[in-house]
Protein backbone atom coordinates (compact mmCIF):
# COMPACT_ATOMS: atom_id res chain seq x y z
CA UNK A 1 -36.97 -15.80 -262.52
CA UNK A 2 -39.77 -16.06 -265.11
CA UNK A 3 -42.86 -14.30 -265.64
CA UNK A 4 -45.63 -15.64 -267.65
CA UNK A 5 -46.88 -13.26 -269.99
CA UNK A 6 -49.97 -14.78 -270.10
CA UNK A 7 -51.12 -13.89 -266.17
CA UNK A 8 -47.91 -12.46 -264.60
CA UNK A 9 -47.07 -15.05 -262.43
CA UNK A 10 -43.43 -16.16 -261.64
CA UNK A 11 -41.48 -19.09 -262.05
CA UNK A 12 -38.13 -19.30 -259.87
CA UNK A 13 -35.76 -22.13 -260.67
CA UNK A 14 -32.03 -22.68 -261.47
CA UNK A 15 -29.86 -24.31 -264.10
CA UNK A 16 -26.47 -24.19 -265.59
CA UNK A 17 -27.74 -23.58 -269.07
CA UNK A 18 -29.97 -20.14 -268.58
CA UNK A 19 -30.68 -20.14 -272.33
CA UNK A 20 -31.42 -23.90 -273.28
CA UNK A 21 -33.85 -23.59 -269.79
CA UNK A 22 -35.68 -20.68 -271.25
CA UNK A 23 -36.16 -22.15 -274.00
CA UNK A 24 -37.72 -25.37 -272.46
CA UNK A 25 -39.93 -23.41 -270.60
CA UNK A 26 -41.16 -21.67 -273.78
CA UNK A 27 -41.91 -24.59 -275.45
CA UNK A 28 -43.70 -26.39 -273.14
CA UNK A 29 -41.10 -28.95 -271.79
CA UNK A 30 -41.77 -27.71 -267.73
CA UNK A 31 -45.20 -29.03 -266.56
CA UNK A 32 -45.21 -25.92 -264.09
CA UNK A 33 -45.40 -23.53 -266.94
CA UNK A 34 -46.27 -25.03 -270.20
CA UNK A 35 -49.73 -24.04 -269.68
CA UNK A 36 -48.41 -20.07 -268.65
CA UNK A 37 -46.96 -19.81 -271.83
CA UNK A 38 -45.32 -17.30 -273.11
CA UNK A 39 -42.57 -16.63 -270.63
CA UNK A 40 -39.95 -13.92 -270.26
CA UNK A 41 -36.75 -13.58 -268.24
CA UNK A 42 -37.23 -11.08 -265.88
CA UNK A 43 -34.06 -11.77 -263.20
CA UNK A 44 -31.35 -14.00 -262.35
CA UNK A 45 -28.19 -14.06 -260.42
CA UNK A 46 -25.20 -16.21 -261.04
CA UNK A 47 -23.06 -18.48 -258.62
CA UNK A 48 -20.08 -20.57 -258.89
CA UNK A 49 -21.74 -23.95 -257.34
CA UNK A 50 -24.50 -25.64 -257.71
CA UNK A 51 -25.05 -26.13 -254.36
CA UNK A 52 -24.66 -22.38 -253.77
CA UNK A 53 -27.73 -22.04 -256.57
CA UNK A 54 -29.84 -24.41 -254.65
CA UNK A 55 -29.69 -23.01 -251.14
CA UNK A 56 -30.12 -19.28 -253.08
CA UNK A 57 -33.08 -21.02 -255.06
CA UNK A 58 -34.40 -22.11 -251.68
CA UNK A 59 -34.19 -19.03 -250.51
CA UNK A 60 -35.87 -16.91 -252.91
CA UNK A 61 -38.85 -19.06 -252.50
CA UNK A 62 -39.22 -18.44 -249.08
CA UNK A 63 -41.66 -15.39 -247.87
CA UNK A 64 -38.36 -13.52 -247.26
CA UNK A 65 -36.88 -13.95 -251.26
CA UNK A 66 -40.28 -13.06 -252.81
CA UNK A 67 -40.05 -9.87 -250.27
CA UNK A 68 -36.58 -9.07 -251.59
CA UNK A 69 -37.37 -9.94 -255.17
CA UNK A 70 -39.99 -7.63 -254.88
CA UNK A 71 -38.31 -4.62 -254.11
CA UNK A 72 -35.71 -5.60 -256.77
CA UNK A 73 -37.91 -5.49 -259.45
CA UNK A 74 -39.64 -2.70 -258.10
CA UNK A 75 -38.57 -0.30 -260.81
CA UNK A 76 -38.77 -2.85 -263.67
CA UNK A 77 -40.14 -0.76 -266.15
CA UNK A 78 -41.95 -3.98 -267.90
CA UNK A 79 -44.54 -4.10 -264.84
């Protein structure tokens, strides 16, 4: 997960190159945040499929995941 440091909204997406995506995002390669530039890395979670990343991708989109991801970050001492 991404936050824009620009207005502090999120991004939530997965890939199997965390870095190279980051960087993408940062320089303006993802329509959905080239304009929320700059962005930082703020969470992720790892898993062994891609399949598994897409239904947990899914998931933390729903109302449910953005309730959970909330109370993860909760304590995040950059908010």
């Amino acid at each position: 997960m991404l936050r824009s440091k620009k207005d502090e909204h999120y991004y939530i997406g997965y890939t199997s190159d965390l870095d190279r995506r980051i960087d993408e995002h940062n320089q303006g390669f993802s329509k959905s945040t080239a304009h929320r530039r700059p962005l930082e890395l703020v969470y992720y979670e790892a898993c062994r499929s891609s399949k598994d990343a897409m239904h947990r991708e899914k998931y933390l989109k729903s109302t449910y995941g953005h309730r959970y991801l909330k109370n993860r970050l909760r304590n995040d001492s950059s908010d």
